[in-house]
PDB file of N, CA and C in Angstrom:
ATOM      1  N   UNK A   1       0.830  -1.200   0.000  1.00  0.00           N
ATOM      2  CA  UNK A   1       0.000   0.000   0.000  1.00  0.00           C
ATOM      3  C   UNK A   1       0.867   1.252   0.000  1.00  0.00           C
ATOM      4  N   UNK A   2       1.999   1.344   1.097  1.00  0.00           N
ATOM      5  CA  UNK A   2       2.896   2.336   0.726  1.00  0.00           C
ATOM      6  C   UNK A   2       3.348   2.821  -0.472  1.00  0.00           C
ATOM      7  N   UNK A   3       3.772   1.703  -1.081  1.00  0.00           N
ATOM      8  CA  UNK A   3       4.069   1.946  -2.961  1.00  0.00           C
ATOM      9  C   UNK A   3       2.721   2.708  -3.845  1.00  0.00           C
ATOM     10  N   UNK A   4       1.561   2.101  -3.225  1.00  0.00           N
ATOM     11  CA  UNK A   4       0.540   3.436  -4.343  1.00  0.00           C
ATOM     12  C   UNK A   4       0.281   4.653  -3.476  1.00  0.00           C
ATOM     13  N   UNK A   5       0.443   4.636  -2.096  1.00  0.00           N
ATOM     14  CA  UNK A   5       0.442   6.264  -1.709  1.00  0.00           C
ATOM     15  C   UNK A   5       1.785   6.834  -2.695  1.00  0.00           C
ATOM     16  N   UNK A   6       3.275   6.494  -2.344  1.00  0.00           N
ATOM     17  CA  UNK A   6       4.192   7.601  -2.597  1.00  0.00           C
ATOM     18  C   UNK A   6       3.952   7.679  -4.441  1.00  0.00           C
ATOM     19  N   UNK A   7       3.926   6.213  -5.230  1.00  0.00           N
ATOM     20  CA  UNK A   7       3.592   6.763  -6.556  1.00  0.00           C
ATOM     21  C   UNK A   7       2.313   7.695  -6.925  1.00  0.00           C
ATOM     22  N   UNK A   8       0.873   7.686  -6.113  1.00  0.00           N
ATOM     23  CA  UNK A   8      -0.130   9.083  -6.788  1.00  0.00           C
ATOM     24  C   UNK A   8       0.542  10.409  -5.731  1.00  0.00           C
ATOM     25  N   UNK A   9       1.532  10.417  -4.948  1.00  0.00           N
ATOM     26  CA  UNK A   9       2.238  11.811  -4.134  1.00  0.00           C
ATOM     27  C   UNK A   9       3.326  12.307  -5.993  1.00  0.00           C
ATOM     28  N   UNK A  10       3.862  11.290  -6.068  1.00  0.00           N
ATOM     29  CA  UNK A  10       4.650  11.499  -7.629  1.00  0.00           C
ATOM     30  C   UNK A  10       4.064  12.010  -8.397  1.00  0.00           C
ATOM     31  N   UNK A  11       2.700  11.785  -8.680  1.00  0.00           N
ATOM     32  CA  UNK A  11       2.113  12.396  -9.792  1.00  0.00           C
ATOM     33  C   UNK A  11       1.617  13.615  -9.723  1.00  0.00           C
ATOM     34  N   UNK A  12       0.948  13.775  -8.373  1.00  0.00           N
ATOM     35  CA  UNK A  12       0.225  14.765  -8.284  1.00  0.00           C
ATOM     36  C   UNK A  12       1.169  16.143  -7.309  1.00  0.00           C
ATOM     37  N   UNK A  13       2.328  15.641  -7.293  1.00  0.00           N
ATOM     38  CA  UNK A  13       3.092  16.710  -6.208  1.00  0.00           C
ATOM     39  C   UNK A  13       4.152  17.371  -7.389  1.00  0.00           C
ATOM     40  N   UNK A  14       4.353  16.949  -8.374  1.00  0.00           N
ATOM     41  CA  UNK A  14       5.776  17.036  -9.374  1.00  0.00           C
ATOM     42  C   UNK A  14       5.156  17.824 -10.166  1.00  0.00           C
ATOM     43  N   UNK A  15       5.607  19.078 -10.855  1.00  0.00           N
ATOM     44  CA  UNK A  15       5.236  19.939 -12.243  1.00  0.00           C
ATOM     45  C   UNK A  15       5.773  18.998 -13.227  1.00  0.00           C
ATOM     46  N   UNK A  16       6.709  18.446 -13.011  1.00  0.00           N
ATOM     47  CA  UNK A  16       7.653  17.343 -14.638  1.00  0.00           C
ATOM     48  C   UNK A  16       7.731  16.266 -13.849  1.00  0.00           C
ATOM     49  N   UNK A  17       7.617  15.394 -14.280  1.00  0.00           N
ATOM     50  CA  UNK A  17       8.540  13.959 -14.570  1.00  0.00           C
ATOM     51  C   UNK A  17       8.723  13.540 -15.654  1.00  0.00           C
ATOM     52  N   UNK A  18       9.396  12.525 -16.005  1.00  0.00           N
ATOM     53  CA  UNK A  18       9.673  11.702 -17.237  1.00  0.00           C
ATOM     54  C   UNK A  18       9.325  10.262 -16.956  1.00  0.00           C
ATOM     55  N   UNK A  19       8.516   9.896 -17.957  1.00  0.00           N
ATOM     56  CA  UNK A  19       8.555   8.420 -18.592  1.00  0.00           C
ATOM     57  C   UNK A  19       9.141   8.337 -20.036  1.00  0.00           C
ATOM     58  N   UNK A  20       9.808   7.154 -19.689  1.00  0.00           N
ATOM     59  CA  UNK A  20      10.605   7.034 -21.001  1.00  0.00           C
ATOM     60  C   UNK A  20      10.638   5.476 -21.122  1.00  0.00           C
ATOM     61  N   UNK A  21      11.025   4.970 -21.940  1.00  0.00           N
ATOM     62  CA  UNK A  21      10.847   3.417 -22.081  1.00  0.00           C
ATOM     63  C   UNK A  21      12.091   2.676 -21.641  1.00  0.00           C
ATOM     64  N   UNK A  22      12.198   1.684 -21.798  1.00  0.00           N
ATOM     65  CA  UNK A  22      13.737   0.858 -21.360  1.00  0.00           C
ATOM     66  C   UNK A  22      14.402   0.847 -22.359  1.00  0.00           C
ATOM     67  N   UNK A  23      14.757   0.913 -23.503  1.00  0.00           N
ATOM     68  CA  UNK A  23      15.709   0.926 -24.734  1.00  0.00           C
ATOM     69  C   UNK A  23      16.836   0.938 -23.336  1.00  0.00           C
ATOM     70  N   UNK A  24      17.656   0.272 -24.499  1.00  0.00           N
ATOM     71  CA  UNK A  24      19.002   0.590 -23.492  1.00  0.00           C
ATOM     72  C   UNK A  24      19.867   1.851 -23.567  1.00  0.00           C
ATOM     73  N   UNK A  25      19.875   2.903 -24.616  1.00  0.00           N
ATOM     74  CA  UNK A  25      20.016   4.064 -24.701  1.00  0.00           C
ATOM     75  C   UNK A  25      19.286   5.413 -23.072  1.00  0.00           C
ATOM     76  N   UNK A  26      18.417   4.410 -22.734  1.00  0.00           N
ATOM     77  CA  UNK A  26      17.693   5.108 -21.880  1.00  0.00           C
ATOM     78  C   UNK A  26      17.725   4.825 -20.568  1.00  0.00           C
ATOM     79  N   UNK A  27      18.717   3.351 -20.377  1.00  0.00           N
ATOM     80  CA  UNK A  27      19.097   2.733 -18.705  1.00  0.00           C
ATOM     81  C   UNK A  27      20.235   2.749 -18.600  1.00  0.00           C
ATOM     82  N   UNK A  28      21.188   4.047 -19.865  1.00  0.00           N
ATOM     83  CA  UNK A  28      22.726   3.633 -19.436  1.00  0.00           C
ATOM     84  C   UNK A  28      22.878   4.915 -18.127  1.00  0.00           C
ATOM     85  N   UNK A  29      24.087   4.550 -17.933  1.00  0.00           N
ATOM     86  CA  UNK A  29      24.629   5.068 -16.284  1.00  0.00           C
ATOM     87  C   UNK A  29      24.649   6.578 -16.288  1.00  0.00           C
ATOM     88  N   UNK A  30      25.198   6.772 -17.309  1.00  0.00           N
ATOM     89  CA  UNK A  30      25.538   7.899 -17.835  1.00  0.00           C
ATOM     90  C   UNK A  30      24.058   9.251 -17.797  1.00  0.00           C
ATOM     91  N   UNK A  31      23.438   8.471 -18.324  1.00  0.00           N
ATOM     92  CA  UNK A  31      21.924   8.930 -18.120  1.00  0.00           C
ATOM     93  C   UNK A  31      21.040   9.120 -17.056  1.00  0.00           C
ATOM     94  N   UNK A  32      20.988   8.424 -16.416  1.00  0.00           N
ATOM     95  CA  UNK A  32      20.448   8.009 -15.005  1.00  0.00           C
ATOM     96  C   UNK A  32      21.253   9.112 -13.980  1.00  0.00           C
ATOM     97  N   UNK A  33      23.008   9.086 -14.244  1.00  0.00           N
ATOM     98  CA  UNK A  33      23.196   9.745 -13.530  1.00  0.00           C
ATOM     99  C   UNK A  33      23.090  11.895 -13.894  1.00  0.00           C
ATOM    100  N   UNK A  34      22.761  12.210 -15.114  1.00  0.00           N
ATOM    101  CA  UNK A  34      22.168  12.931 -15.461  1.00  0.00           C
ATOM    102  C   UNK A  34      21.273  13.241 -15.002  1.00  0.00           C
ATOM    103  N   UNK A  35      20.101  12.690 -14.968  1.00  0.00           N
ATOM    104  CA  UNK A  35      18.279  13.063 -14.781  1.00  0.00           C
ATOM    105  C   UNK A  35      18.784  13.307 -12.852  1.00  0.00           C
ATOM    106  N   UNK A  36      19.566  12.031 -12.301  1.00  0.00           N
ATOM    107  CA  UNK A  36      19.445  12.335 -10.737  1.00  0.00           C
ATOM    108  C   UNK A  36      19.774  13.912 -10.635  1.00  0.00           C
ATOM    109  N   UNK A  37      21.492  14.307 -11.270  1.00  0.00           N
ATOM    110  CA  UNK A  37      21.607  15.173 -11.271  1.00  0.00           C
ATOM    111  C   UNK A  37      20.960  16.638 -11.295  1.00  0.00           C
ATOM    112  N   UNK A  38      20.268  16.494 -12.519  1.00  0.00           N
ATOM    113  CA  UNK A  38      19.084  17.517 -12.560  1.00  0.00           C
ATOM    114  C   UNK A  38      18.230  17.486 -12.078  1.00  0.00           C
ATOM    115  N   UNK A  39      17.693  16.523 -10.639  1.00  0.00           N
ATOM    116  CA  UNK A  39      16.822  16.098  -9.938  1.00  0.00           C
ATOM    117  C   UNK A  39      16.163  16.063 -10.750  1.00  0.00           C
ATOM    118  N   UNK A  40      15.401  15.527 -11.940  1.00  0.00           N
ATOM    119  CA  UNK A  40      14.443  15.263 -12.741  1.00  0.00           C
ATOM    120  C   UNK A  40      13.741  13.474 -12.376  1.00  0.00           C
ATOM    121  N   UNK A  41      13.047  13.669 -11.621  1.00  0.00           N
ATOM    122  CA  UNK A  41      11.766  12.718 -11.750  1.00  0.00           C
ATOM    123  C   UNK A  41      11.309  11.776 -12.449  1.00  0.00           C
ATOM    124  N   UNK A  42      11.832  10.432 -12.193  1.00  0.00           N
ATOM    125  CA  UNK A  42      11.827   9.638 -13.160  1.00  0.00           C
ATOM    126  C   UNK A  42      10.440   8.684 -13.256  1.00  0.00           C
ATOM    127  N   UNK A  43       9.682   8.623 -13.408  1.00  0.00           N
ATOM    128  CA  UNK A  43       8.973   7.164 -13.467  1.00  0.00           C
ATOM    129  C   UNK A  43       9.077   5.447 -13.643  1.00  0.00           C
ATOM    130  N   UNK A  44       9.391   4.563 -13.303  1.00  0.00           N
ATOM    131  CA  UNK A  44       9.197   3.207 -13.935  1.00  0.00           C
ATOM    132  C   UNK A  44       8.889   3.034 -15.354  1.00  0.00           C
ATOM    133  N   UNK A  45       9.224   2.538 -15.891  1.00  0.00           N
ATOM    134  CA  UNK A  45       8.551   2.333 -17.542  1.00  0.00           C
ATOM    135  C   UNK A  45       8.547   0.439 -17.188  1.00  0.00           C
ATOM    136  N   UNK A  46       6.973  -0.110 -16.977  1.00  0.00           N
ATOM    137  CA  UNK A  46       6.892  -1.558 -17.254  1.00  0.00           C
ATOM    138  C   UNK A  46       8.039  -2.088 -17.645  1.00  0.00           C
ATOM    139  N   UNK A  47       8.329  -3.431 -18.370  1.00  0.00           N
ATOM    140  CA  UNK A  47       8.604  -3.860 -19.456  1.00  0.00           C
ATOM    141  C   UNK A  47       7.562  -4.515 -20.462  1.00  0.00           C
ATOM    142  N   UNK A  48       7.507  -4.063 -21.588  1.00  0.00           N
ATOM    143  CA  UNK A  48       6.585  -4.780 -22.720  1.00  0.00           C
ATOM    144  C   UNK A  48       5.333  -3.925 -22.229  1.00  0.00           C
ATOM    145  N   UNK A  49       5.031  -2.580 -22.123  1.00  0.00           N
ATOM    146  CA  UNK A  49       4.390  -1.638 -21.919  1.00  0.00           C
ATOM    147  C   UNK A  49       3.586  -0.760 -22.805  1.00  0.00           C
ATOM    148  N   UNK A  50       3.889  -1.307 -24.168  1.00  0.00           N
ATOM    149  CA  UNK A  50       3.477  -0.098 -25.273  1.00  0.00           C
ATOM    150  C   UNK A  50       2.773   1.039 -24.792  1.00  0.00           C
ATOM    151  N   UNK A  51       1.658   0.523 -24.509  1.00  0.00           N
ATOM    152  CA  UNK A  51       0.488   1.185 -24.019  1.00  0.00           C
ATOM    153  C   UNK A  51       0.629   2.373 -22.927  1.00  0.00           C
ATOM    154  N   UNK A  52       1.675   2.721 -22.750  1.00  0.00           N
ATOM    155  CA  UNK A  52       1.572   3.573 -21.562  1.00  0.00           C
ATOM    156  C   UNK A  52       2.711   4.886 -22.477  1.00  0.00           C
ATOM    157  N   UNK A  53       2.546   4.839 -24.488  1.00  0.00           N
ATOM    158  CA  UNK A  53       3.089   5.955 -24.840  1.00  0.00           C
ATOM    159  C   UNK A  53       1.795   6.634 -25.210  1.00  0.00           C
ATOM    160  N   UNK A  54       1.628   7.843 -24.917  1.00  0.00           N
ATOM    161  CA  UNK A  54       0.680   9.248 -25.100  1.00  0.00           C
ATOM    162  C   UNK A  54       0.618   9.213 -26.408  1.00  0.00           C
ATOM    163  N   UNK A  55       1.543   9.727 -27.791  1.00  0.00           N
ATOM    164  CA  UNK A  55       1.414   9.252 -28.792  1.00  0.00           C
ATOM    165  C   UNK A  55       0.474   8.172 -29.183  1.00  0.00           C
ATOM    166  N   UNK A  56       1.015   6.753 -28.528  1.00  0.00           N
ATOM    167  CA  UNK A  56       0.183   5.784 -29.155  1.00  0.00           C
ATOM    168  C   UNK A  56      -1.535   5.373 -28.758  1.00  0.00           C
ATOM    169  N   UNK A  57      -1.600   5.827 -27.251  1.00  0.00           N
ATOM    170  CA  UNK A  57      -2.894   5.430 -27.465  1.00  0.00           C
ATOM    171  C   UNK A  57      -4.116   7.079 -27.295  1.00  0.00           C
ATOM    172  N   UNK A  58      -3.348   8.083 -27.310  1.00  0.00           N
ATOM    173  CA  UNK A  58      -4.016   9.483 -26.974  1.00  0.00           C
ATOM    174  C   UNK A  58      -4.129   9.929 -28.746  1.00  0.00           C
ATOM    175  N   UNK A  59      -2.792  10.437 -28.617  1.00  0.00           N
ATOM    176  CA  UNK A  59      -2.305  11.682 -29.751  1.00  0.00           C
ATOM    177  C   UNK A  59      -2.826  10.416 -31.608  1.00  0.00           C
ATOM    178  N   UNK A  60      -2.211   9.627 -31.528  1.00  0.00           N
ATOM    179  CA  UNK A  60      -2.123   8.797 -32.833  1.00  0.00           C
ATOM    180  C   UNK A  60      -4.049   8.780 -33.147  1.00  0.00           C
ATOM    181  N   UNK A  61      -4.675   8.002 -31.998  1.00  0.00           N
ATOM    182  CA  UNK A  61      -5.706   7.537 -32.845  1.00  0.00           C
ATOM    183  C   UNK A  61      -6.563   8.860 -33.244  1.00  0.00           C
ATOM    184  N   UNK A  62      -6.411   9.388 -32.196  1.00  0.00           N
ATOM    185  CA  UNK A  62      -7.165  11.127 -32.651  1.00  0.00           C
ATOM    186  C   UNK A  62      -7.060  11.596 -33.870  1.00  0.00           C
ATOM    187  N   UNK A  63      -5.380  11.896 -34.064  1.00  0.00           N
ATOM    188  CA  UNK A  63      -5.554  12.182 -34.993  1.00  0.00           C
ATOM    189  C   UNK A  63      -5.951  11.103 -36.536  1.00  0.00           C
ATOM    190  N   UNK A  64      -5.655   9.949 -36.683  1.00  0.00           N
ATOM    191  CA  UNK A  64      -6.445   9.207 -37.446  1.00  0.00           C
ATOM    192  C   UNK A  64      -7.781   9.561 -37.780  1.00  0.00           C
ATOM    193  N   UNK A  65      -8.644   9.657 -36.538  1.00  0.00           N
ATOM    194  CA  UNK A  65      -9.846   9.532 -36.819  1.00  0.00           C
ATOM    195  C   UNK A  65     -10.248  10.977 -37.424  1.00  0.00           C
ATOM    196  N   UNK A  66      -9.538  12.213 -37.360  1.00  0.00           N
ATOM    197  CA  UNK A  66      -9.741  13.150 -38.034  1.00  0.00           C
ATOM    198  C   UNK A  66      -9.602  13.380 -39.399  1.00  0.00           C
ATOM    199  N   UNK A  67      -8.467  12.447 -39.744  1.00  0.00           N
ATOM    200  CA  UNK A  67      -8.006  12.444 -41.138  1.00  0.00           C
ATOM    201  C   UNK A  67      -8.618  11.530 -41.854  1.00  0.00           C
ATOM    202  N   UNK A  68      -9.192  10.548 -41.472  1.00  0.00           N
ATOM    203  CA  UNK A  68      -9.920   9.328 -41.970  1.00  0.00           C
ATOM    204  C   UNK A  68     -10.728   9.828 -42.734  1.00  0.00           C
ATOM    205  N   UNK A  69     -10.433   9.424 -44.100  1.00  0.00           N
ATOM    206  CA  UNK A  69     -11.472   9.608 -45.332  1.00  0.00           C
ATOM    207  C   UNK A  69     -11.141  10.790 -46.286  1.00  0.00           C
ATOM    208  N   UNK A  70     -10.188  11.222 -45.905  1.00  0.00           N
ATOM    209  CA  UNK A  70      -8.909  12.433 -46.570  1.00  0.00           C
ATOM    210  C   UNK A  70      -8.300  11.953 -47.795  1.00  0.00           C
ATOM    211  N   UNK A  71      -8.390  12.777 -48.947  1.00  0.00           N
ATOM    212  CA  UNK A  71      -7.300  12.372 -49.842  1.00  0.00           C
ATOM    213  C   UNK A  71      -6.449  13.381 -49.835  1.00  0.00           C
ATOM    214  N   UNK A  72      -4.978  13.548 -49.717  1.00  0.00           N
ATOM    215  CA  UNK A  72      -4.360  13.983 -49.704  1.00  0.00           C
ATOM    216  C   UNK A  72      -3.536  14.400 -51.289  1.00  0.00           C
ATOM    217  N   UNK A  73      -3.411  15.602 -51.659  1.00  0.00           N
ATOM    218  CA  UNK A  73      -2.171  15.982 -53.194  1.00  0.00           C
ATOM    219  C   UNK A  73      -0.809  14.882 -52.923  1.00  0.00           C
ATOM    220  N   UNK A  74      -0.522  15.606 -51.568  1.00  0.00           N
ATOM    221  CA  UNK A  74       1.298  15.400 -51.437  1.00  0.00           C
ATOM    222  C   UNK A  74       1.277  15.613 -49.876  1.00  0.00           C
ATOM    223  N   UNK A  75       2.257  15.049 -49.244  1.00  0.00           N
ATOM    224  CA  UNK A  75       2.916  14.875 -48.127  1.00  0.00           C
ATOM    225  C   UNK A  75       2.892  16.287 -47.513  1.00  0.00           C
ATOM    226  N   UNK A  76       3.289  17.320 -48.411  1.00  0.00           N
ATOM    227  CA  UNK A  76       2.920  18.890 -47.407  1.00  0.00           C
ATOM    228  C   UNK A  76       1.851  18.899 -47.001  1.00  0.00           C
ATOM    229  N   UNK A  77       0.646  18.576 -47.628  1.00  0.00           N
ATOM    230  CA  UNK A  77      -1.191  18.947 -47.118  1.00  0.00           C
ATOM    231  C   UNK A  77      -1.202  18.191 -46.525  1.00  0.00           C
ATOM    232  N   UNK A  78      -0.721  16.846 -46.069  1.00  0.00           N
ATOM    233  CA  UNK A  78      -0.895  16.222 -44.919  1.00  0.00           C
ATOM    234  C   UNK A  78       0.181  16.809 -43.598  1.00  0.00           C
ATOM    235  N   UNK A  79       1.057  16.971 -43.867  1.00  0.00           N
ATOM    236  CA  UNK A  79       1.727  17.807 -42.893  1.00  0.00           C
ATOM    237  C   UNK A  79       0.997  18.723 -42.371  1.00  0.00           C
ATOM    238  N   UNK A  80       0.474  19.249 -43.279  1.00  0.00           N
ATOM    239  CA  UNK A  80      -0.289  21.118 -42.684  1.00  0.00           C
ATOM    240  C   UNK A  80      -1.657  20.526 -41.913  1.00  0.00           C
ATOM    241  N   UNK A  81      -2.096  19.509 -42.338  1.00  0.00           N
ATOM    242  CA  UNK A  81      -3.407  19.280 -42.207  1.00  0.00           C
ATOM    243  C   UNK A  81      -3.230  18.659 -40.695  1.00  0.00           C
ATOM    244  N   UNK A  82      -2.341  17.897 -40.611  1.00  0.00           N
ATOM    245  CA  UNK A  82      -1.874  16.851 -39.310  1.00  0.00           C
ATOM    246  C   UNK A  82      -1.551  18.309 -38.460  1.00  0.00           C
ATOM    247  N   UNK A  83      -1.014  19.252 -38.172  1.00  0.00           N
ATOM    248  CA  UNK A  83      -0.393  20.112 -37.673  1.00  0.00           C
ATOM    249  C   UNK A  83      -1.514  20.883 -37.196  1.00  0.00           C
ATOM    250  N   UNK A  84      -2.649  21.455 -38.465  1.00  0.00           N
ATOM    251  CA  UNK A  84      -3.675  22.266 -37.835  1.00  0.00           C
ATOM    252  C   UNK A  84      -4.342  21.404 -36.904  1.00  0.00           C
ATOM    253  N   UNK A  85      -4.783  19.757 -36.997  1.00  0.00           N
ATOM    254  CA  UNK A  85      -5.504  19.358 -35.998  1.00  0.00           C
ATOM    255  C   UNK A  85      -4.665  18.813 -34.753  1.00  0.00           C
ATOM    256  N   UNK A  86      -3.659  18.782 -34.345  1.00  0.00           N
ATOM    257  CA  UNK A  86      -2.518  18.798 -33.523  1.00  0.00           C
ATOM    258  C   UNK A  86      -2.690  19.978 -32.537  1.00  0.00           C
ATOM    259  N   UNK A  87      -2.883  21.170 -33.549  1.00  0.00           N
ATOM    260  CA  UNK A  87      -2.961  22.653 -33.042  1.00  0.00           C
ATOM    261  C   UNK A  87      -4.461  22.481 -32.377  1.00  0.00           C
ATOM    262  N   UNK A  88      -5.489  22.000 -32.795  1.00  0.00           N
ATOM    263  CA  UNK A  88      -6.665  22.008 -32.388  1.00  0.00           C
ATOM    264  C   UNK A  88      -7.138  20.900 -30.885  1.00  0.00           C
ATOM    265  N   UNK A  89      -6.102  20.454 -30.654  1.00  0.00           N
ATOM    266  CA  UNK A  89      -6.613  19.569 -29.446  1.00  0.00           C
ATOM    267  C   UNK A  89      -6.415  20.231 -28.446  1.00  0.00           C
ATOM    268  N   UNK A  90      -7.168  20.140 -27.316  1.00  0.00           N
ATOM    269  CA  UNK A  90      -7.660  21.281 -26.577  1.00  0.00           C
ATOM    270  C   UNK A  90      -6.671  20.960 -24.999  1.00  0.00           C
ATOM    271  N   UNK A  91      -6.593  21.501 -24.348  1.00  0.00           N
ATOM    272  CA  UNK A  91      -5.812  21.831 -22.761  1.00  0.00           C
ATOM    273  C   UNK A  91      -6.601  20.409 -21.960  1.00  0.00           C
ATOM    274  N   UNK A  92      -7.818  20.615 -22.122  1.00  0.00           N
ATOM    275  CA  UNK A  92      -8.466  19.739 -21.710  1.00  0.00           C
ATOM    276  C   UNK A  92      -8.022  18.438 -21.953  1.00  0.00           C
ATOM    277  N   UNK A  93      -8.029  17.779 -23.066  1.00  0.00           N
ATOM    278  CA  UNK A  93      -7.699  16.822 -23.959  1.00  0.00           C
ATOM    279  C   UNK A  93      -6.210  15.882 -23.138  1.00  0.00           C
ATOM    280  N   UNK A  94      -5.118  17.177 -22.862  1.00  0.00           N
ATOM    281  CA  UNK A  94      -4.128  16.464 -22.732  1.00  0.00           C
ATOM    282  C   UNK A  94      -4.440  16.349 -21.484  1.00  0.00           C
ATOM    283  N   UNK A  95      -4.924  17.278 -20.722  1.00  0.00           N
ATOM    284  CA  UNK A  95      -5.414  16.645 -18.877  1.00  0.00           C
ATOM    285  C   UNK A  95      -5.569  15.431 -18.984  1.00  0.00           C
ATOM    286  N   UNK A  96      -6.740  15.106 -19.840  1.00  0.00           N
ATOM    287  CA  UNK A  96      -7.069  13.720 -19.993  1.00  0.00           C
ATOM    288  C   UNK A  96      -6.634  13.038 -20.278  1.00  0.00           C
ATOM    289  N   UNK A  97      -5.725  12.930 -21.525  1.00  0.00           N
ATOM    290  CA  UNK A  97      -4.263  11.971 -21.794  1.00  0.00           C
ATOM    291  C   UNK A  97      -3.728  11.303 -20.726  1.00  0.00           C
ATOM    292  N   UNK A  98      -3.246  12.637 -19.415  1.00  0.00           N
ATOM    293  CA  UNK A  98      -2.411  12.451 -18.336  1.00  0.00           C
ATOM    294  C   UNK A  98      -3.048  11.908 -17.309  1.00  0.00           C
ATOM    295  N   UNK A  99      -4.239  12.178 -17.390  1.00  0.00           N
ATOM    296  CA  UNK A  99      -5.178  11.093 -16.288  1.00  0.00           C
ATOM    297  C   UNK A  99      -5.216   9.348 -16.758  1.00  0.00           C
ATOM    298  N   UNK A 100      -5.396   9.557 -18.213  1.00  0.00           N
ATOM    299  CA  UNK A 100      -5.155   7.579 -18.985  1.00  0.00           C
ATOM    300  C   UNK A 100      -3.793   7.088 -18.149  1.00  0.00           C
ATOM    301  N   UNK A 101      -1.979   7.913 -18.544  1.00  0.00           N
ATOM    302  CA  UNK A 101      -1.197   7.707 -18.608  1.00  0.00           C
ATOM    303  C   UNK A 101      -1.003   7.228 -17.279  1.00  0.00           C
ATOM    304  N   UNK A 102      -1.833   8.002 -15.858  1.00  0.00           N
ATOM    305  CA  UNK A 102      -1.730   7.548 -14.653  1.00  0.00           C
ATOM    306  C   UNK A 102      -2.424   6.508 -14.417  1.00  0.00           C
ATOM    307  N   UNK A 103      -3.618   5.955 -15.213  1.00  0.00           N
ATOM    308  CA  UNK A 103      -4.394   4.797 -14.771  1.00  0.00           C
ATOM    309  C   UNK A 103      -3.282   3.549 -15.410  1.00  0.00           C
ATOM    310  N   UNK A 104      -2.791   3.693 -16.657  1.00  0.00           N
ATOM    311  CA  UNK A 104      -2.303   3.015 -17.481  1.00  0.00           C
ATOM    312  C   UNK A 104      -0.909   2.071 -16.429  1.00  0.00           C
ATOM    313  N   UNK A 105      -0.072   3.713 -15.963  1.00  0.00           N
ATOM    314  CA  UNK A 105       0.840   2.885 -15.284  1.00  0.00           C
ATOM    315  C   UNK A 105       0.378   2.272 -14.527  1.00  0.00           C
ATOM    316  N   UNK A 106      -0.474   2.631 -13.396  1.00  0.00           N
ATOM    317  CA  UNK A 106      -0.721   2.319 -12.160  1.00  0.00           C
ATOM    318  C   UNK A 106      -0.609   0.832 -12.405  1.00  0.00           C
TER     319      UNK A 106
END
């Protein structure tokens, strides 16, 4: 029980933390001793976790479902087009992201 008090004190007491995945680019020493350094706030990342990237289950399908049924000229109008509805997701939206991302780890 101690472990889910101090992890929702983590979430809800910190302006930043980081989740990042295990790649090994991301558990070398070198790194780790960086983030301590900058006292930067690390999270756990599972292993075999997909599901707990913002991209993949927030930001990606959204935007899909906006573009769905789009024909596109060329790769710029989808750029611009991906970008204006990027621009259009609301404050709200990512609250909510960050509320999934906390159920997700938990």
């Amino acid at each position: 029980m101690q472990s889910d008090e101090n992890d929702h004190k983590k979430w809800t007491t910190n302006d930043c933390f980081l989740l990042h995945d295990n790649t090994p680019p991301h558990r070398a020493l070198i790194v780790k001793k960086y983030l301590a350094r900058h006292s930067v706030t690390t999270l756990e990342h599972p292993p075999y976790s997909p599901d707990l990237a913002p991209a993949g289950f927030y930001l990606l399908p959204r935007l899909k479902m906006k573009m769905k049924g789009h024909r596109f000229v060329d790769s710029d109008e989808v750029l611009e087009n991906a970008t204006k509805q990027l621009k259009d997701l609301s404050k709200n939206g990512f609250e909510e992201c960050f509320e999934q991302l906390y159920e997700r780890w938990k």
